[in-house]
PDB file of N, CA and C in Angstrom:
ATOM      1  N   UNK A   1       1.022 -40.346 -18.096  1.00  0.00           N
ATOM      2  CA  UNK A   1       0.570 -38.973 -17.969  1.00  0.00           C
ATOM      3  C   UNK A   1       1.453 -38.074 -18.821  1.00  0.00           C
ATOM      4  N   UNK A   2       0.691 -37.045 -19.914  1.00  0.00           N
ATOM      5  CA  UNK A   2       1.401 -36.401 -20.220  1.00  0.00           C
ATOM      6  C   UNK A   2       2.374 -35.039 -19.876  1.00  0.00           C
ATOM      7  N   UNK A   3       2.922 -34.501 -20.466  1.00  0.00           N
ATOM      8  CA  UNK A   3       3.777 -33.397 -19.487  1.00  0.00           C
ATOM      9  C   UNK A   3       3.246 -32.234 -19.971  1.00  0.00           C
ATOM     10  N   UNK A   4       1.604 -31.936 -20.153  1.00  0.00           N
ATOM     11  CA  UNK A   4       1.285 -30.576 -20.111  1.00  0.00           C
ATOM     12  C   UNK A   4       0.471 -29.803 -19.860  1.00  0.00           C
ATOM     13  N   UNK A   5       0.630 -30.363 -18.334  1.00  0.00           N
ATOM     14  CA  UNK A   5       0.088 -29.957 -16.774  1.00  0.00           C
ATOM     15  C   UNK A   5       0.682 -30.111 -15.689  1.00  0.00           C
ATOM     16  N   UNK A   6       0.335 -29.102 -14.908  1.00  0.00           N
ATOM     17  CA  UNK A   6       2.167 -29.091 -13.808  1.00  0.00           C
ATOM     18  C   UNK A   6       1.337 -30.136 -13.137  1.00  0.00           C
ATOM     19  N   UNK A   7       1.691 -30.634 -12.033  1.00  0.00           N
ATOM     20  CA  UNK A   7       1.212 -31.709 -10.414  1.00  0.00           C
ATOM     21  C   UNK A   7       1.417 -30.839  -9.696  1.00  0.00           C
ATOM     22  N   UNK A   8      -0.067 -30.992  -9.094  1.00  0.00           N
ATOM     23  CA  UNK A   8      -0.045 -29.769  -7.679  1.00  0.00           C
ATOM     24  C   UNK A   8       0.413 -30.598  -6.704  1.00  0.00           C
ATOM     25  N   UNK A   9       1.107 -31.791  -6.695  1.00  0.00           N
ATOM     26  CA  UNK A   9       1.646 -32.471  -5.413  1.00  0.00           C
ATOM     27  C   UNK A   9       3.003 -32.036  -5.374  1.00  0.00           C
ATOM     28  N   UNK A  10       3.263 -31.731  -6.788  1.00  0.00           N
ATOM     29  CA  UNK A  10       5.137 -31.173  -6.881  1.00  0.00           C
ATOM     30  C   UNK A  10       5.143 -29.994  -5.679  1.00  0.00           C
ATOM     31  N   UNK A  11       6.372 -30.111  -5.447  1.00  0.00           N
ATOM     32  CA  UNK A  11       6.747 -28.826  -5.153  1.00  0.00           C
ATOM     33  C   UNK A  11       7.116 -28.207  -6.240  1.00  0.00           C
ATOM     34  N   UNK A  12       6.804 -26.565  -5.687  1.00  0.00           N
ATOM     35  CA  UNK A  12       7.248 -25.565  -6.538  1.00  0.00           C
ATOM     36  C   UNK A  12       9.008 -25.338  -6.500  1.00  0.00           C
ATOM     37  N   UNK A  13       9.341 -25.362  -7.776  1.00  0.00           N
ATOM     38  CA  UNK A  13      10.775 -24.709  -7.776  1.00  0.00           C
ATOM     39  C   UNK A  13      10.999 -23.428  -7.935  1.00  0.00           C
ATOM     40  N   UNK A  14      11.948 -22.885  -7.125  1.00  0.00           N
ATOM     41  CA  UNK A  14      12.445 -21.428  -6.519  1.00  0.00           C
ATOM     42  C   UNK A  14      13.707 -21.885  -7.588  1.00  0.00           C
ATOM     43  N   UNK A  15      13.794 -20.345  -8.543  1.00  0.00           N
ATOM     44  CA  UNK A  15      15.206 -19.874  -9.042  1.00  0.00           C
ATOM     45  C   UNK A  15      15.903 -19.173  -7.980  1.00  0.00           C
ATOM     46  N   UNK A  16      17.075 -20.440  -7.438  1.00  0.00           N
ATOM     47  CA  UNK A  16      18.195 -19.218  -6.476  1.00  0.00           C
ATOM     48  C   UNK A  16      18.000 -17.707  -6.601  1.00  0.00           C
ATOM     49  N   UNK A  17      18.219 -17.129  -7.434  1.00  0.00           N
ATOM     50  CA  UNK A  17      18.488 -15.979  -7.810  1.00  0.00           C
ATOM     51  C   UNK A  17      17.238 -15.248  -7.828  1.00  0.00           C
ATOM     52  N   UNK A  18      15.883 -15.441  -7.841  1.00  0.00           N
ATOM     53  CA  UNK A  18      14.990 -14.787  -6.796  1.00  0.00           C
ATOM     54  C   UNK A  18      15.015 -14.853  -5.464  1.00  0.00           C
ATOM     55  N   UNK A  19      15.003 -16.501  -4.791  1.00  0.00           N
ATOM     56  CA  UNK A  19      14.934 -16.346  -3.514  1.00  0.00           C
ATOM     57  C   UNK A  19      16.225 -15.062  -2.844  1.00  0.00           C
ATOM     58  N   UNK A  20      17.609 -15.412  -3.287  1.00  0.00           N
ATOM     59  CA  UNK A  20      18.459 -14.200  -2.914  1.00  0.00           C
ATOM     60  C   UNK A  20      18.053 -12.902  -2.994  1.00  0.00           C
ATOM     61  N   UNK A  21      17.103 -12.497  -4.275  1.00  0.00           N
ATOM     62  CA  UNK A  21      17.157 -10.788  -4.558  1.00  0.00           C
ATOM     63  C   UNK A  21      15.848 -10.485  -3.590  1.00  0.00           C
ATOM     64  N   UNK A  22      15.029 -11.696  -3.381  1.00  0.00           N
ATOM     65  CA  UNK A  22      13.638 -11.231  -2.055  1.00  0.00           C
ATOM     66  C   UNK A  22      13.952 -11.150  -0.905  1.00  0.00           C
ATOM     67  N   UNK A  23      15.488 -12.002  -0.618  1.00  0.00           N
ATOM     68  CA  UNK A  23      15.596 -11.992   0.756  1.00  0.00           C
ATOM     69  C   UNK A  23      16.738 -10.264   1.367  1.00  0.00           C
ATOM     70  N   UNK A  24      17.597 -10.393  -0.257  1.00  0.00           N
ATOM     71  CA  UNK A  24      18.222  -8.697   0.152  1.00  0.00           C
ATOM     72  C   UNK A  24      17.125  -7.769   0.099  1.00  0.00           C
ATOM     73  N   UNK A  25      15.798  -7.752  -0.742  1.00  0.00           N
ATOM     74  CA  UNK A  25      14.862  -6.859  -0.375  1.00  0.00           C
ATOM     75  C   UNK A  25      14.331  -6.841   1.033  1.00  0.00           C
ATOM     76  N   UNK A  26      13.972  -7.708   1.461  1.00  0.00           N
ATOM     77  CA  UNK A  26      13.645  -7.268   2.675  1.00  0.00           C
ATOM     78  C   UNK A  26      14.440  -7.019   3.940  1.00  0.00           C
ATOM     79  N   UNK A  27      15.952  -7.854   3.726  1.00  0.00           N
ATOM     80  CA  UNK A  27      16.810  -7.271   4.148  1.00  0.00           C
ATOM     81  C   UNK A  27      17.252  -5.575   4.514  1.00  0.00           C
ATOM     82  N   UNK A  28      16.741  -5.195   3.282  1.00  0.00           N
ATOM     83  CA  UNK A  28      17.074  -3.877   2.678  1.00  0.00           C
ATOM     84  C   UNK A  28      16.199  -2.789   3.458  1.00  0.00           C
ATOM     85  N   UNK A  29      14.849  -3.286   3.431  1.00  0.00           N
ATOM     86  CA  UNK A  29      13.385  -2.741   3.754  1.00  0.00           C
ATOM     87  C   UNK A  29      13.407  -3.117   5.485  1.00  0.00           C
ATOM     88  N   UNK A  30      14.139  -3.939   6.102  1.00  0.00           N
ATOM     89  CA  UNK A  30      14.207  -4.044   7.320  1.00  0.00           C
ATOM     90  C   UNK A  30      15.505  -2.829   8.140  1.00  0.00           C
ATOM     91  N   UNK A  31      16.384  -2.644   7.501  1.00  0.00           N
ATOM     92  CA  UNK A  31      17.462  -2.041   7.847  1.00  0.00           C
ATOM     93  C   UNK A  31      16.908  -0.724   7.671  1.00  0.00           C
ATOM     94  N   UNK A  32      16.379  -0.256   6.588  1.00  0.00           N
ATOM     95  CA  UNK A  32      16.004   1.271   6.891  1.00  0.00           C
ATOM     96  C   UNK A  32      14.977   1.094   7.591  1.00  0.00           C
ATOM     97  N   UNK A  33      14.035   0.567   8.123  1.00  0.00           N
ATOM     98  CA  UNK A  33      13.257   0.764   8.989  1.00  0.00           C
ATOM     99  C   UNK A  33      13.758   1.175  10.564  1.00  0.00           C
ATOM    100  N   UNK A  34      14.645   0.276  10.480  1.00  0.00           N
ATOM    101  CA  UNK A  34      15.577   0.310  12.249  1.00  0.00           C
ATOM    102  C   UNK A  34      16.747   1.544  11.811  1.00  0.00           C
ATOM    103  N   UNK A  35      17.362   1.779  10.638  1.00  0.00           N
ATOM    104  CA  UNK A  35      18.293   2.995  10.875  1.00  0.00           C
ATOM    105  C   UNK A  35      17.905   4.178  10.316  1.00  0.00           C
ATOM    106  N   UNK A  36      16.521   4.058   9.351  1.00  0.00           N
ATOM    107  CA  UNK A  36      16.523   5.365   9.190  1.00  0.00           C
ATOM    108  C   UNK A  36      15.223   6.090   9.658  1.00  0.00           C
ATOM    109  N   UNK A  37      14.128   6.612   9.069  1.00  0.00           N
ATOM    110  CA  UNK A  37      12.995   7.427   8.851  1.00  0.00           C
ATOM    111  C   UNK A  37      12.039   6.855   8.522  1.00  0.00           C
ATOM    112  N   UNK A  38      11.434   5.806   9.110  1.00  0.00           N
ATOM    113  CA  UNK A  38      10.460   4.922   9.148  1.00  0.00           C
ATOM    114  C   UNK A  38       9.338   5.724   8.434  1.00  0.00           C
ATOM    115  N   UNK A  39       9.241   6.620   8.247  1.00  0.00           N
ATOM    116  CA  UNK A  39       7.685   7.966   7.473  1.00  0.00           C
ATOM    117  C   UNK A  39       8.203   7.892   6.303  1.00  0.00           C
ATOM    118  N   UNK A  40       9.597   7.729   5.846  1.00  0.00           N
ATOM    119  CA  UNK A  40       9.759   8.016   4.456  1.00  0.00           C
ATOM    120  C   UNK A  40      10.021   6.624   4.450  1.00  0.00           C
ATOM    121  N   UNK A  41      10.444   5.479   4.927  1.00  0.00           N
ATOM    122  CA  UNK A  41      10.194   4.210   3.758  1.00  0.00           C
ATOM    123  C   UNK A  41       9.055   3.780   3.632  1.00  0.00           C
ATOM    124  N   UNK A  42       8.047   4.198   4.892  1.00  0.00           N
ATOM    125  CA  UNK A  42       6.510   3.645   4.876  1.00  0.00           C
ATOM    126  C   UNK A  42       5.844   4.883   3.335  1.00  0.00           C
ATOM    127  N   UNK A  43       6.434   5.754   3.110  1.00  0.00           N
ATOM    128  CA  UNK A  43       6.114   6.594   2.432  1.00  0.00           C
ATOM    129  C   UNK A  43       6.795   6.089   0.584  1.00  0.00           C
ATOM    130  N   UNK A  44       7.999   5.383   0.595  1.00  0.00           N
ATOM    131  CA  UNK A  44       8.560   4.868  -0.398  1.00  0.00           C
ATOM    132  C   UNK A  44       7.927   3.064  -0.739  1.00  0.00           C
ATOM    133  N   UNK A  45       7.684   2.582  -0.026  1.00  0.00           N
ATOM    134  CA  UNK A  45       6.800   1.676   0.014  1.00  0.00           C
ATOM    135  C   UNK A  45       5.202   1.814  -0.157  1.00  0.00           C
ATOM    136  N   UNK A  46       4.716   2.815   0.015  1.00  0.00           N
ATOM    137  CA  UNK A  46       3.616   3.177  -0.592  1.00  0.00           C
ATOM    138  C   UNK A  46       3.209   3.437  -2.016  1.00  0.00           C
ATOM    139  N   UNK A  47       4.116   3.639  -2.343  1.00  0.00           N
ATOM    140  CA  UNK A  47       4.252   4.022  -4.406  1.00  0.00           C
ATOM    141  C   UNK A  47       4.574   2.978  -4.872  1.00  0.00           C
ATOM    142  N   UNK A  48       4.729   1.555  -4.401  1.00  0.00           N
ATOM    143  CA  UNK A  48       4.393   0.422  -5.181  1.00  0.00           C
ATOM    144  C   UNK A  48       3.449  -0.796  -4.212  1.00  0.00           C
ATOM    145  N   UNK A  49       2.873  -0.180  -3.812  1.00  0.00           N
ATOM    146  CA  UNK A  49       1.744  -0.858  -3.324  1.00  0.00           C
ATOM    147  C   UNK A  49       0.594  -1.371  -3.727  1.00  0.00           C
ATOM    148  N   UNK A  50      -0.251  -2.272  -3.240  1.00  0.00           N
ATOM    149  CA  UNK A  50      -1.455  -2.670  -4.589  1.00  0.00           C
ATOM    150  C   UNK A  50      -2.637  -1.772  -3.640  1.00  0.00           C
ATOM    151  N   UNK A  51      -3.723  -1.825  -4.448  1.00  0.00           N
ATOM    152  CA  UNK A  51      -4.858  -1.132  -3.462  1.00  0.00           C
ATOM    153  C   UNK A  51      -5.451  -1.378  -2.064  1.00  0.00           C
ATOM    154  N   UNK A  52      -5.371  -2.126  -1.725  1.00  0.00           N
ATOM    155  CA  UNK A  52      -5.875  -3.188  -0.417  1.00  0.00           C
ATOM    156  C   UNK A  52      -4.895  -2.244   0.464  1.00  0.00           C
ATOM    157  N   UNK A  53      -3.907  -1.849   0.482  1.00  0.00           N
ATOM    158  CA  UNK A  53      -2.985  -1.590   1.393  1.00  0.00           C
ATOM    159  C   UNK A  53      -2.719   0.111   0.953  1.00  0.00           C
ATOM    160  N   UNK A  54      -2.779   0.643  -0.233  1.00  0.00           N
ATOM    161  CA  UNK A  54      -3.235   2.029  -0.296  1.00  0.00           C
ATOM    162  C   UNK A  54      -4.444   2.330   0.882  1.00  0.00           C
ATOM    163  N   UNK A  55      -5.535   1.946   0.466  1.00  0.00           N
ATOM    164  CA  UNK A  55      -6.721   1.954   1.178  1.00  0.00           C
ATOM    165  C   UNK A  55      -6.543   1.847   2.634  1.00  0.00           C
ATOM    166  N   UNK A  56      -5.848   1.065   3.136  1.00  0.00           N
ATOM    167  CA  UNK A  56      -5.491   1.202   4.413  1.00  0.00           C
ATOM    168  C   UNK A  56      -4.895   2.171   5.140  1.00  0.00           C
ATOM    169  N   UNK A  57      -3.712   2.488   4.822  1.00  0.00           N
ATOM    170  CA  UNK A  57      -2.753   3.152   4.747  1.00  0.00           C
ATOM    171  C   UNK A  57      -3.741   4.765   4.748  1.00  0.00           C
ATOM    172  N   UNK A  58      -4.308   4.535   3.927  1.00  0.00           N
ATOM    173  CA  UNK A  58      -5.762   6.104   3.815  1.00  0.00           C
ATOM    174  C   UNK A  58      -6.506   6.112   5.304  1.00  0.00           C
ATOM    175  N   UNK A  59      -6.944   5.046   5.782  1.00  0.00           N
ATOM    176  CA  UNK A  59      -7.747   4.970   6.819  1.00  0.00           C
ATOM    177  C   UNK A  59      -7.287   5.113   8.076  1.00  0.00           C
ATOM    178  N   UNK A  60      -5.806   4.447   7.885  1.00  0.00           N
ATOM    179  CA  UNK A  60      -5.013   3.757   9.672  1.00  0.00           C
ATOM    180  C   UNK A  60      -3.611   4.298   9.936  1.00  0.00           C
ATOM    181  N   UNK A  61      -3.149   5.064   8.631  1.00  0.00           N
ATOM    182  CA  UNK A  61      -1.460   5.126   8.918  1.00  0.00           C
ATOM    183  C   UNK A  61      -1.229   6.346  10.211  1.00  0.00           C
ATOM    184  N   UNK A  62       0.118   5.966  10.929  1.00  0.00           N
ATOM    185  CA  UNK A  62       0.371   6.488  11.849  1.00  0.00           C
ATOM    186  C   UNK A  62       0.687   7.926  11.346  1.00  0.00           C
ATOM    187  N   UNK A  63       1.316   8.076  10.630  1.00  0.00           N
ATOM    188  CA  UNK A  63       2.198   9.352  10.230  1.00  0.00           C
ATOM    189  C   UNK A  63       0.772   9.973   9.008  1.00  0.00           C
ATOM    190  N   UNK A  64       0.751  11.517   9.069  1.00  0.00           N
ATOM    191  CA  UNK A  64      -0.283  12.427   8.361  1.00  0.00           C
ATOM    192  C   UNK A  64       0.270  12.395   7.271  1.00  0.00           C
ATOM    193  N   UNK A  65       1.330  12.573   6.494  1.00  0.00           N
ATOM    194  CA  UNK A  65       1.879  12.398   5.002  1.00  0.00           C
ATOM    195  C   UNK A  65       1.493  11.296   4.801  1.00  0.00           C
ATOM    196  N   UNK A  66       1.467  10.129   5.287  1.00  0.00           N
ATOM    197  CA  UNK A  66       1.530   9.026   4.691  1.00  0.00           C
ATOM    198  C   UNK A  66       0.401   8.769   4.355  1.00  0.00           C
ATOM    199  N   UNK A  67      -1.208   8.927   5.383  1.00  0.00           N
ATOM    200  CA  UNK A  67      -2.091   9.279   4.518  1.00  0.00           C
ATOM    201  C   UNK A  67      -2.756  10.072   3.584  1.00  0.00           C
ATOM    202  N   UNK A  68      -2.140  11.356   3.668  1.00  0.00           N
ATOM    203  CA  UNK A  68      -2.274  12.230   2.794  1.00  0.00           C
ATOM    204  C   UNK A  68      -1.951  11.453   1.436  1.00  0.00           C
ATOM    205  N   UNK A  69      -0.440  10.594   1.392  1.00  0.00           N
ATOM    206  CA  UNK A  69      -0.053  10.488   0.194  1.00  0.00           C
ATOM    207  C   UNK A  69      -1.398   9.027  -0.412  1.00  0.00           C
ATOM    208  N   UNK A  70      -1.683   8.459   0.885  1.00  0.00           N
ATOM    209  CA  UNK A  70      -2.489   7.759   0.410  1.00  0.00           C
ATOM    210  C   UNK A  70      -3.549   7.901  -0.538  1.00  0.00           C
ATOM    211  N   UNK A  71      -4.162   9.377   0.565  1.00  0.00           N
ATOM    212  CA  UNK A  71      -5.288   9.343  -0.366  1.00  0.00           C
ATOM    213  C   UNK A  71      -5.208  10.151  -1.560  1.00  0.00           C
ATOM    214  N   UNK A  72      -4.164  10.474  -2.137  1.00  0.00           N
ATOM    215  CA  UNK A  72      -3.689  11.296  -3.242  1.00  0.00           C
ATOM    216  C   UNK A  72      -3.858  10.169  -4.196  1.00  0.00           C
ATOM    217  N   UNK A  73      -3.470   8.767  -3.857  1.00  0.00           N
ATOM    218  CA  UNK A  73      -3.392   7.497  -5.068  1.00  0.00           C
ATOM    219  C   UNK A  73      -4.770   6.644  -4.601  1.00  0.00           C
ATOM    220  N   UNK A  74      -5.478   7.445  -4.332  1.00  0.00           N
ATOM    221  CA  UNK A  74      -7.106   6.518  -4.770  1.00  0.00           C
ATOM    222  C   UNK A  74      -7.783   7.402  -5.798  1.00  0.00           C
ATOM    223  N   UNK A  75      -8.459   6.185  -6.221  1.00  0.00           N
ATOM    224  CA  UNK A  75      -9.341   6.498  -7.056  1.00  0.00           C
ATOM    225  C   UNK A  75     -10.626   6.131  -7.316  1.00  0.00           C
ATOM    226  N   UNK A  76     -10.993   5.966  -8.259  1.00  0.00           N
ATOM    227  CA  UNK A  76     -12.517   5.831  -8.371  1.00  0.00           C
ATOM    228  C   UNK A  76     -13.503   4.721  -7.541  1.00  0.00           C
ATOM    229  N   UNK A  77     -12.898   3.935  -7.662  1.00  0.00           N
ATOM    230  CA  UNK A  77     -12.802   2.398  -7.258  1.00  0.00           C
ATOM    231  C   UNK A  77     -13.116   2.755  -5.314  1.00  0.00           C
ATOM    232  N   UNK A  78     -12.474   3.825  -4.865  1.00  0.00           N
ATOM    233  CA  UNK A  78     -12.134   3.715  -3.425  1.00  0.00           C
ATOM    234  C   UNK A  78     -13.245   4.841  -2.838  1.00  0.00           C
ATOM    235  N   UNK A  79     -13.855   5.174  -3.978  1.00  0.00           N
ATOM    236  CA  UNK A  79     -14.813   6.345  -3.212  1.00  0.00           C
ATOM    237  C   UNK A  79     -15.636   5.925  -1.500  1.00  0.00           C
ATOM    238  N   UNK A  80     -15.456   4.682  -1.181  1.00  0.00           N
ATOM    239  CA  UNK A  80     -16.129   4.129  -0.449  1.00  0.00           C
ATOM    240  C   UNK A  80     -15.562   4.699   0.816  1.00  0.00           C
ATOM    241  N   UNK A  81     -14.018   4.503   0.645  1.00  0.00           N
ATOM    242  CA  UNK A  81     -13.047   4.671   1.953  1.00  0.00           C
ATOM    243  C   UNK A  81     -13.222   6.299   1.882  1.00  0.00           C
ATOM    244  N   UNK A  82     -12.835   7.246   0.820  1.00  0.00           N
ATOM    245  CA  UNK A  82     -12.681   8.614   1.169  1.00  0.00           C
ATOM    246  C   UNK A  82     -14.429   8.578   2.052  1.00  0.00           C
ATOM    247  N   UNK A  83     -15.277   8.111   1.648  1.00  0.00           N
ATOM    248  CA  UNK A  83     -16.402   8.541   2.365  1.00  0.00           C
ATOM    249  C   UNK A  83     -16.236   8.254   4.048  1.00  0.00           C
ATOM    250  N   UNK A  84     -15.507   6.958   3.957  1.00  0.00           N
ATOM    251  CA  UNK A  84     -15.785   6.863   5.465  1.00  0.00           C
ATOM    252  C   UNK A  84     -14.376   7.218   6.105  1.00  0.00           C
ATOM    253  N   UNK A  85     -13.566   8.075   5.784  1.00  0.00           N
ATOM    254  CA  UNK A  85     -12.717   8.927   5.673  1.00  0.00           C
ATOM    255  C   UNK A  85     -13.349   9.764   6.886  1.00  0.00           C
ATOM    256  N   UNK A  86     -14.421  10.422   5.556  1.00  0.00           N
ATOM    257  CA  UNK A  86     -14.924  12.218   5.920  1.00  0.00           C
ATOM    258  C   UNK A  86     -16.124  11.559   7.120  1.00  0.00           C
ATOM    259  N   UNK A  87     -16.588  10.572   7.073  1.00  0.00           N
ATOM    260  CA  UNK A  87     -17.996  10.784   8.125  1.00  0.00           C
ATOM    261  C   UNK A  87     -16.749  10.127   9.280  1.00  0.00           C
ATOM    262  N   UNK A  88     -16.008   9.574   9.576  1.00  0.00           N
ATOM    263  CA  UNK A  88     -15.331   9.438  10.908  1.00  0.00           C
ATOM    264  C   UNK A  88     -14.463  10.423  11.333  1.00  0.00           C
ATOM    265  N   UNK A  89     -13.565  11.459  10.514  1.00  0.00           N
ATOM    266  CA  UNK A  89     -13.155  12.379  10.695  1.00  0.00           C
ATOM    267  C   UNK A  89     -13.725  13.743  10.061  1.00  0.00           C
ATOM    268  N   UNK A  90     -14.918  13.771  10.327  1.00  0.00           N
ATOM    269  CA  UNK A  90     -15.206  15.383   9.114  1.00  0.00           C
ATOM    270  C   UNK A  90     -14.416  16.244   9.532  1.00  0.00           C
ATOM    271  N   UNK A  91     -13.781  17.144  10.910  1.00  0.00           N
ATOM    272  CA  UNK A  91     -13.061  18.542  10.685  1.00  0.00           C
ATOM    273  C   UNK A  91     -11.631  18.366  10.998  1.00  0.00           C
ATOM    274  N   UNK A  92     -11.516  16.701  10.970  1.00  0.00           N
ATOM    275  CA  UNK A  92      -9.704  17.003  11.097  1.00  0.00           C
ATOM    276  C   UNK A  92      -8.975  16.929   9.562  1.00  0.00           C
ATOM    277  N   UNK A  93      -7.840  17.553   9.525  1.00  0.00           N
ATOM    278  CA  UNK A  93      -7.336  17.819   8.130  1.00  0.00           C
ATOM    279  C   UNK A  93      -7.104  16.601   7.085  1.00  0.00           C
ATOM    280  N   UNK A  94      -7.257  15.306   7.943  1.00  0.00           N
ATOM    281  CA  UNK A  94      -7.214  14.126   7.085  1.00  0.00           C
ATOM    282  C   UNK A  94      -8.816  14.351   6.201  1.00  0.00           C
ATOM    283  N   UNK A  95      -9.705  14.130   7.226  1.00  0.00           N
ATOM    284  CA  UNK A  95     -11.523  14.380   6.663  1.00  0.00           C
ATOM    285  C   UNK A  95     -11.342  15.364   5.881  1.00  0.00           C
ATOM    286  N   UNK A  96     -10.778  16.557   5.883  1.00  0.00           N
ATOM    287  CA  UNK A  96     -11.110  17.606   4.896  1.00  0.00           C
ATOM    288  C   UNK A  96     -10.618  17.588   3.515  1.00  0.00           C
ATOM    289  N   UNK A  97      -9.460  16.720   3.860  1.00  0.00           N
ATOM    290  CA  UNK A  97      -8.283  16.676   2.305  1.00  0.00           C
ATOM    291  C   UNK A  97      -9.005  15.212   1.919  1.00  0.00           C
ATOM    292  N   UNK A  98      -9.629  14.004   2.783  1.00  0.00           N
ATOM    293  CA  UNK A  98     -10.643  13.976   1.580  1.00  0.00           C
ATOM    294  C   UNK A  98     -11.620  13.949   1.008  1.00  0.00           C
ATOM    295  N   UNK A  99     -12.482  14.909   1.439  1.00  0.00           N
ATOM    296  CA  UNK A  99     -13.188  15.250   1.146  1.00  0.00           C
ATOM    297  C   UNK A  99     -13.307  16.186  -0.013  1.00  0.00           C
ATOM    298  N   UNK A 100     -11.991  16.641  -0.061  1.00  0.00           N
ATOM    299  CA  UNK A 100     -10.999  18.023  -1.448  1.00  0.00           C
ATOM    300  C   UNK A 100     -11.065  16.376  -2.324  1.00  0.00           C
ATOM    301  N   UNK A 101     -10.514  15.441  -2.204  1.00  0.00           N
ATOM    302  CA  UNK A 101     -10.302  14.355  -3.085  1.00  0.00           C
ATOM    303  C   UNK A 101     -11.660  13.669  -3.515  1.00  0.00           C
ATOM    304  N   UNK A 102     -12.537  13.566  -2.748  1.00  0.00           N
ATOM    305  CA  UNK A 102     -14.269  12.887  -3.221  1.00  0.00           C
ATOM    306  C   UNK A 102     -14.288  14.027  -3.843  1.00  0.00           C
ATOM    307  N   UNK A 103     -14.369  15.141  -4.431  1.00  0.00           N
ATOM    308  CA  UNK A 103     -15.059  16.477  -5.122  1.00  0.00           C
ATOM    309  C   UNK A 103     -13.794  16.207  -6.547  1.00  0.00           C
ATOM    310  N   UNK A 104     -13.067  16.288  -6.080  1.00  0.00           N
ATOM    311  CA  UNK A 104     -12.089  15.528  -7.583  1.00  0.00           C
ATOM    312  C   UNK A 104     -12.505  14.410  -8.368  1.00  0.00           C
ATOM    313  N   UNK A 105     -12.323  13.638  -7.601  1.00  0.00           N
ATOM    314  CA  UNK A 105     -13.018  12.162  -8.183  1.00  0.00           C
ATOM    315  C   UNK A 105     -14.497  12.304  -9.113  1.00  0.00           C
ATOM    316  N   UNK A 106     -15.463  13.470  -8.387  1.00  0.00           N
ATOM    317  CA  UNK A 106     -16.693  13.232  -8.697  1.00  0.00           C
ATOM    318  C   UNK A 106     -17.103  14.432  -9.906  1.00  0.00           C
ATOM    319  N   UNK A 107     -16.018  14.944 -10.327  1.00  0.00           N
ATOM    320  CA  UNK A 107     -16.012  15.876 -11.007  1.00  0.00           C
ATOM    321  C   UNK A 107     -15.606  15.742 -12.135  1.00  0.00           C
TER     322      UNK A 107
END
């Protein structure tokens, strides 16, 4: 067999030096959760998030900034969620801000 195709029976090899810098990240991301302001790391963790979890975060987050900031980073793609945003909340200030954001988008 030649060597240029991995074997999915191998195991995968881990460079030390990721597994260490993933495990101080969450290290890192666990400690401010328990000592500090759980709204601002859920809020600093939101600005590198992929969409699946923006989108959520728009629909379910506990704290009102945090969806606010959510739905500030959707876009075109998500018109689906601001809609069902505004028809499950139309007059609370989450439904209204996005409903300010579907009129952006569509404009």
């Amino acid at each position: 067999m030649s060597n240029c195709c991995t074997d999915p029976t191998e195991p995968i090899k881990l460079d030390p030096r990721e597994l260490v810098q993933e495990q101080q990240k969450y290290g890192n991301l666990l400690r401010d959760l328990f000592t500090g302001d759980p709204e601002k790391v859920i809020l600093r963790q939101l600005q590198g998030s992929n969409r699946y979890l923006t989108e959520l975060a728009a629909l379910n987050a506990y704290h009102q900034s945090v969806r606010f900031a959510a739905i500030d980073r959707l876009n075109k793609d998500s018109i689906g969620i601001l809609e069902r945003i505004i028809e499950k909340e139309p007059q609370s200030e989450t439904g209204l801000y996005a409903a300010k954001k579907l009129d952006q988008l569509n404009s």
